[in-house]
Every structure is written in C-alpha cells, then in structure tokens.
Protein backbone atom coordinates (compact mmCIF):
# COMPACT_ATOMS: atom_id res chain seq x y z
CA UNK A 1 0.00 0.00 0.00
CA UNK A 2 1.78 3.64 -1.34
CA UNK A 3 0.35 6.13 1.26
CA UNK A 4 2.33 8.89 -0.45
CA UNK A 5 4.00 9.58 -3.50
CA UNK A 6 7.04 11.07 -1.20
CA UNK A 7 7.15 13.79 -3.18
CA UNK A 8 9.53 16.25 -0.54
CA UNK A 9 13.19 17.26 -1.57
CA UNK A 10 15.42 16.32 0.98
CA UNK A 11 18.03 18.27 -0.51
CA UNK A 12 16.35 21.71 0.93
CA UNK A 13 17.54 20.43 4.49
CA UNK A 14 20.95 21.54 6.05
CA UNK A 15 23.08 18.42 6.44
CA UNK A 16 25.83 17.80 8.82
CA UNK A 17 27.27 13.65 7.75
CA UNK A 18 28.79 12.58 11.35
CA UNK A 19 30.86 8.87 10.74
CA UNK A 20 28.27 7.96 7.70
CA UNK A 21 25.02 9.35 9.15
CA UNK A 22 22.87 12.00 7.63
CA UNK A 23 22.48 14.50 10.56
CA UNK A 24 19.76 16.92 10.09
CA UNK A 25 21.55 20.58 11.14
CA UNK A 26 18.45 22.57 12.50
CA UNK A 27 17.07 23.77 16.07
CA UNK A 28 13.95 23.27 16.86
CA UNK A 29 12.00 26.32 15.30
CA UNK A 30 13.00 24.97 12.13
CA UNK A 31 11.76 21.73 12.50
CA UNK A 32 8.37 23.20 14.02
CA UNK A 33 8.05 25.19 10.75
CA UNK A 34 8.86 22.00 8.82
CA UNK A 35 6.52 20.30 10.22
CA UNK A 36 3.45 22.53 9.56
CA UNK A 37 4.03 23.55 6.64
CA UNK A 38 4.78 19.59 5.24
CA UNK A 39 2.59 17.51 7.65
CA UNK A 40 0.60 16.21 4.86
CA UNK A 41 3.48 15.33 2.54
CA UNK A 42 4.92 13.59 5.70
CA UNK A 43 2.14 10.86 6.12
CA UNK A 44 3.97 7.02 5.25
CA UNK A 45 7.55 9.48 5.82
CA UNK A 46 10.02 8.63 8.95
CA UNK A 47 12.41 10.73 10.83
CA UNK A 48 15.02 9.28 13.00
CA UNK A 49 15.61 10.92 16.72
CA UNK A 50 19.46 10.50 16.36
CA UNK A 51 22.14 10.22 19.46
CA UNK A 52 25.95 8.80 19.74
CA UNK A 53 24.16 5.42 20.36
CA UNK A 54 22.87 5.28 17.37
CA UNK A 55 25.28 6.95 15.42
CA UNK A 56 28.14 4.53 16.64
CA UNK A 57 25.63 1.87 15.50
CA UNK A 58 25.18 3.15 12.56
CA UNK A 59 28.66 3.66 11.77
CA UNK A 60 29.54 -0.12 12.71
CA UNK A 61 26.51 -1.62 11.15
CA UNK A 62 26.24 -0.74 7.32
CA UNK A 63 21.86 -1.91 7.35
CA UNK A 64 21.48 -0.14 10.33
CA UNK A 65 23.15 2.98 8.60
CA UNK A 66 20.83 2.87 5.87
CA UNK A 67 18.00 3.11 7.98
CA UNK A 68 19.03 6.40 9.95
CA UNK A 69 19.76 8.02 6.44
CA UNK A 70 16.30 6.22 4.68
CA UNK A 71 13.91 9.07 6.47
CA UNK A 72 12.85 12.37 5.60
CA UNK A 73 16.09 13.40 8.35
CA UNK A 74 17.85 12.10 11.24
CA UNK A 75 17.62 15.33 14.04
CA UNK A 76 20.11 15.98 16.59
CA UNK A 77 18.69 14.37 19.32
CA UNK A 78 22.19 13.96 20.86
CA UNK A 79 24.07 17.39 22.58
CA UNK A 80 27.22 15.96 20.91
CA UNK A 81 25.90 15.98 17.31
CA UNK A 82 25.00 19.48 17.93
CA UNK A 83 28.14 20.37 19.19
CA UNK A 84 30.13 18.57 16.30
CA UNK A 85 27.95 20.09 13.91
CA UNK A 86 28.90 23.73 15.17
CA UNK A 87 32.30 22.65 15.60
CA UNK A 88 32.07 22.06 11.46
CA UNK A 89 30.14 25.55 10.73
CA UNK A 90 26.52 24.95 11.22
CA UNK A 91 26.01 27.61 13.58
CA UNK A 92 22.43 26.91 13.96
CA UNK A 93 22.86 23.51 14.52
CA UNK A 94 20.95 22.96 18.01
CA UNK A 95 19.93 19.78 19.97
CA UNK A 96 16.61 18.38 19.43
CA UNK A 97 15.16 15.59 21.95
CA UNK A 98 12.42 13.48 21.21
CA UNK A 99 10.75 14.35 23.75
CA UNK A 100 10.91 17.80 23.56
CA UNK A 101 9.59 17.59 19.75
CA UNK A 102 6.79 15.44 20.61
CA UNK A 103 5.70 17.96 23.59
CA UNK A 104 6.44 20.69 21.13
CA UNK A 105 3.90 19.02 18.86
CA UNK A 106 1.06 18.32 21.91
CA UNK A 107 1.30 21.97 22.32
CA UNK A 108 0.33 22.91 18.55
CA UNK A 109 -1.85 19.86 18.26
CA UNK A 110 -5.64 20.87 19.49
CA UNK A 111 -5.17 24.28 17.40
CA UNK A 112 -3.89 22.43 13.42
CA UNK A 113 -6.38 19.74 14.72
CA UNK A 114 -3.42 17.36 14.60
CA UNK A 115 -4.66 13.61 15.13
CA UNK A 116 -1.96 10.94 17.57
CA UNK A 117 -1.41 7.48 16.96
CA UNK A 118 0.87 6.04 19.81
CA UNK A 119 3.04 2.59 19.04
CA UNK A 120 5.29 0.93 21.38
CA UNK A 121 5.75 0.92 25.25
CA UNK A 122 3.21 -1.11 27.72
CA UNK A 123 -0.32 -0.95 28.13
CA UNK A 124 0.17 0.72 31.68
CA UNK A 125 2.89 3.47 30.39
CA UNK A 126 0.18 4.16 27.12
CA UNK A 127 -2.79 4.74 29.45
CA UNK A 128 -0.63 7.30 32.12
CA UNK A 129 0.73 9.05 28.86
CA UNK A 130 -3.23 9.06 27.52
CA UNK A 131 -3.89 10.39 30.86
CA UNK A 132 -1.45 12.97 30.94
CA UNK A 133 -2.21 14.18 27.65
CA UNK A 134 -5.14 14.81 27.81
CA UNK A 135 -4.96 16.67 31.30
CA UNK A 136 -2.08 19.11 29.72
CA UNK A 137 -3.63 19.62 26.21
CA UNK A 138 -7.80 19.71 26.63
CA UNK A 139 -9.21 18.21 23.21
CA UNK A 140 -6.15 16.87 22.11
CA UNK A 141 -7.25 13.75 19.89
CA UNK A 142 -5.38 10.69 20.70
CA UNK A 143 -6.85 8.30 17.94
CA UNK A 144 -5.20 5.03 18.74
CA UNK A 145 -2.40 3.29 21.02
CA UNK A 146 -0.92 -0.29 20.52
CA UNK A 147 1.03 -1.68 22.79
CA UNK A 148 3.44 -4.97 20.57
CA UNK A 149 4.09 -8.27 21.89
CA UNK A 150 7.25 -8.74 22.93
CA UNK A 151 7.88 -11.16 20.57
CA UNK A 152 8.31 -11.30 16.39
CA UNK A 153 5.13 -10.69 15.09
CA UNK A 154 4.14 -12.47 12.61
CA UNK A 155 2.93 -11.41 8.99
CA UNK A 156 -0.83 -11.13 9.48
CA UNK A 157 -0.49 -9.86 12.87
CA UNK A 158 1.23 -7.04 11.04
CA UNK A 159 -1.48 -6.76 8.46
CA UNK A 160 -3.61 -5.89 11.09
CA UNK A 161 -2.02 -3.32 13.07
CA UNK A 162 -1.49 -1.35 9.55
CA UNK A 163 -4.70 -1.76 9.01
CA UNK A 164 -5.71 -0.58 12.56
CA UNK A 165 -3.26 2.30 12.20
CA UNK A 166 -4.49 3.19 8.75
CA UNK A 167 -8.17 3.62 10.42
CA UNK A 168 -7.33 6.20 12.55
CA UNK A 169 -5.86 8.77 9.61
CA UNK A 170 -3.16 9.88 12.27
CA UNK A 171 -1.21 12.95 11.13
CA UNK A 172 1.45 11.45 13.75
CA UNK A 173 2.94 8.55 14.02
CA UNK A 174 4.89 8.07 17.56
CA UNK A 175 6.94 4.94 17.63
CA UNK A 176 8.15 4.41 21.12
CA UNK A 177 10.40 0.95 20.76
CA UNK A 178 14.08 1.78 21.78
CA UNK A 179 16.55 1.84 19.26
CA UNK A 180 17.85 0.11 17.09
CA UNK A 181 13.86 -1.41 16.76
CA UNK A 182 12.15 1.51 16.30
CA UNK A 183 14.09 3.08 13.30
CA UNK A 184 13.95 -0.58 12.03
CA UNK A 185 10.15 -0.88 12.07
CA UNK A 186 10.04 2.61 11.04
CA UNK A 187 11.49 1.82 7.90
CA UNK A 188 9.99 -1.54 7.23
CA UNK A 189 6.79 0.14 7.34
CA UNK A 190 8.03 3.10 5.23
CA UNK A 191 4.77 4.07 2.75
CA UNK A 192 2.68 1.75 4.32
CA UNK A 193 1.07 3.46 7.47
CA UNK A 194 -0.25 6.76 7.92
CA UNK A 195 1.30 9.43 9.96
CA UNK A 196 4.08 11.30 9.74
CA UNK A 197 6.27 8.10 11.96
CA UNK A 198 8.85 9.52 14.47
CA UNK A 199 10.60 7.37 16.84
CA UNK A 200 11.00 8.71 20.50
CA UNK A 201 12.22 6.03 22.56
CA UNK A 202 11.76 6.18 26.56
CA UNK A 203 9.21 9.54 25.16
CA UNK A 204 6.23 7.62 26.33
CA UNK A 205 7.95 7.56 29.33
CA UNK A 206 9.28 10.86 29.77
CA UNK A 207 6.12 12.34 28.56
CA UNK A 208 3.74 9.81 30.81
CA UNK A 209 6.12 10.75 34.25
CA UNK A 210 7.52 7.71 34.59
CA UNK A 211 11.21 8.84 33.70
CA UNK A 212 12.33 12.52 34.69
CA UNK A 213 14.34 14.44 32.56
CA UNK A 214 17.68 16.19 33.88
CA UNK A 215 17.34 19.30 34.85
CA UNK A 216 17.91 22.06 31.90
CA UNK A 217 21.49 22.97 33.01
CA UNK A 218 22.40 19.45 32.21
CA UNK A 219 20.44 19.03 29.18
CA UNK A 220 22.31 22.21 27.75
CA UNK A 221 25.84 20.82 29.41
CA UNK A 222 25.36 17.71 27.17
CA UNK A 223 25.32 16.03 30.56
CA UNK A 224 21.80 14.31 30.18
CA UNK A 225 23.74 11.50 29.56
CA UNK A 226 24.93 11.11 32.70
CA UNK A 227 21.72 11.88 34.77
CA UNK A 228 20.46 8.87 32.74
CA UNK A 229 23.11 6.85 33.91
CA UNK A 230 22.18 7.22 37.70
CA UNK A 231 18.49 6.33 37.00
CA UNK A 232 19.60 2.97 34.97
CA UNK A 233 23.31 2.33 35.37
CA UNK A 234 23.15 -1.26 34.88
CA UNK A 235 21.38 -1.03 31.75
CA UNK A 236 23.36 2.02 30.20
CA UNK A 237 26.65 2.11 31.52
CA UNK A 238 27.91 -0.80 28.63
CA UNK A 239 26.34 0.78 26.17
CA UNK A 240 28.04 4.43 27.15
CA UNK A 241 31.42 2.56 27.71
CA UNK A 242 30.62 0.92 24.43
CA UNK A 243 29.90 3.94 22.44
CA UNK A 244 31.25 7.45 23.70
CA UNK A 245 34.74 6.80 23.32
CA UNK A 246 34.40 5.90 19.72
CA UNK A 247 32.37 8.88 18.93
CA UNK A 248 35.28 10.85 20.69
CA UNK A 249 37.84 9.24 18.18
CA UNK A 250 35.68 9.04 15.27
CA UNK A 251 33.77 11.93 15.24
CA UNK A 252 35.83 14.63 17.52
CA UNK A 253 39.58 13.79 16.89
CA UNK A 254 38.95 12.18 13.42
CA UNK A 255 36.27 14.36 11.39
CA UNK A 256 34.29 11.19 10.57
C-alpha cells in the first residue's frame, strides 16, 4: 500500500554527515516550521531521533546505517551531534530531543487539529501518557495506542495493526520501541502506514512521568547523559562505555 507519493526534496535540508550518518543541522524552530508547513506530505515518511548510540551503531553496522539516512532526516537528538555540527560551521545547529519535539507538537496539536497514533511501550505506560495528555492539552485527539508483543510478530499480525493504524488517519505517528527497533520498524513500514512516523524512545515515558528528565542545566551541558546513567546504570553504563569513546575518536579527533 503507497500512502504517499514522497514527493519532498530532501536536498532543501541543512546536512551535517557525522561517521556515515545524515544528521539533520536545525534547532527546533525549524523543525516546528517543517513540520506545519509539510505535515501532509509527511504521512507514510520517517524521521530518525538520532544520538551517539545510534550513530556509533550506525557507523559499525552498514543496514542499520541505511536506515538512519532512509527518512525524511535524522535530528540531533544527541548534545554531541549538535556540538560537532557547530564545531564544522553549522552555527544553527541545536539539539533536538524526542521528547521535547513530541511535547512541542502536543502543544500545537488541538489548534492544526493534529490527530496521535501512539506505538510501542506497555499498556500501563500508554494509558498514564493518555492520561497525561489529555490533562495538559484539553481536546487533544489521541486516535489510537498499541502496545506490541514482545515477541516477532508475525505477517498477518502485522497486516492488522497497519490496518488498525491506517483507520485512525493519524497525522502522527509516535513509535516508542528503543533503538535500534524503532528506526527498524520505522522503515519496514516506510509508505505503508499513515502518519508522519517519528521514533522517540523512553518519550512515552518521559512524557507519561515515569522517567524525569535532567534538569535544563544538564540538558544544555550535554550532561543528560549522565543523569540517565544514575536512574539505569546497569542497563546504560555498557552501552556508554561501548559507544562514547568511539564517537570521541571518530567523530571529535577524526572528522568522521
């Protein structure tokens, strides 16, 4: 099924390539202007919510890579592919969370009549977020959630969550699997759902209260980071062990 005819020129977006991934350069205004203006061209379109996690794993894993560069854009969600981006002469190059977009978007939503689709997460963590929502943004229209087994889905199972999604004639698509999973759904169901798709990772949670964000010193420090590490070391400390150092040498001391 060919929900759109994808008929946007990525060429009219600033680029920054960091180790073989497409980095959008923008800040946030630009991407809110973006938005509106292309929201309907978007619908079936994915954009990746970029860090050094995912860059590093982009840079290592050539499939993977193709993914974060397959989208509309890849944004900045990462202070240090901000900062390497300024560091290379896009002055206006600014960090952009997922989280932050999507409650950019809630903001905007009841007044452009914007309609939510929510994928990913649990059943518990969908129904605070729905909760939430609908407290901060009266008459915000949250047309569907789906909560995935945590298992491979089978074919038809798939069938019928496009279908499902399809339905509800979302203008957004928020994908809320962790990466690598949700760019790689995001892409397998490239042109075949509605919704502009954007992949937020733990932004169900942030968004639904279950995970606090740093405070905004930190967040502008490029030390979120960290304050993630002391709510979950034991799940992120290999992975920032893993990864940092080789987006130091790649990306910092190498140019990659």
């Amino acid at each position: 099924m060919d929900i759109k005819s994808k008929t946007l020129d990525k060429t009219k977006i600033p680029i920054c390539p960091i180790m073989g991934v497409n980095i959008a350069a923008i800040n946030m205004d630009w991407l809110l202007r973006y938005t509106k203006q292309n929201i309907n061209a978007l619908s079936g379109n994915y954009m990746c919510v970029s860090n050094v996690h995912t860059t590093v794993t982009a840079f290592e894993d050539p499939e993977y890579r193709a993914v974060q560069n397959g989208g509309i854009m890849a944004i900045p969600d990462g202070g240090p592919l901000s900062s390497v981006g300024r560091k290379r002469g896009f002055v206006n190059m600014q960090r952009i969370t997922g989280p932050s977009y999507m409650e950019e978007i809630m903001k905007i939503s009841v007044e452009n009549d914007y309609r939510h689709f929510f994928y990913g997460s649990t059943t518990e963590t969908l129904n605070k977020l729905k909760e939430v929502l609908k407290k901060n943004y009266p008459g915000i229209k949250i047309v569907g959630m789906y909560s995935p087994p945590f298992r491979n889905i089978s074919f038809e199972e798939d069938k019928e969550i496009i279908e499902k999604i399809n339905k509800t004639k979302p203008d957004f698509l928020w994908v809320g699997l962790g990466a690598p999973k949700q760019e790689k759904w995001m892409a397998a169901h490239y042109g075949k759902v509605n919704g502009f798709i954007v992949g937020v990772g733990a932004g169900f949670d942030y968004l639904a209260g279950n995970i606090k964000r740093a405070p905004e010193w930190m967040q502008k420090s490029n030390l979120e980071w960290f304050y993630r590490l002391k709510q979950e070391p034991f799940r992120l400390f290999s992975r920032y062990w893993h990864t940092n150092w080789k987006f130091i040498w790649h990306a910092y001391l190498k140019g990659e």
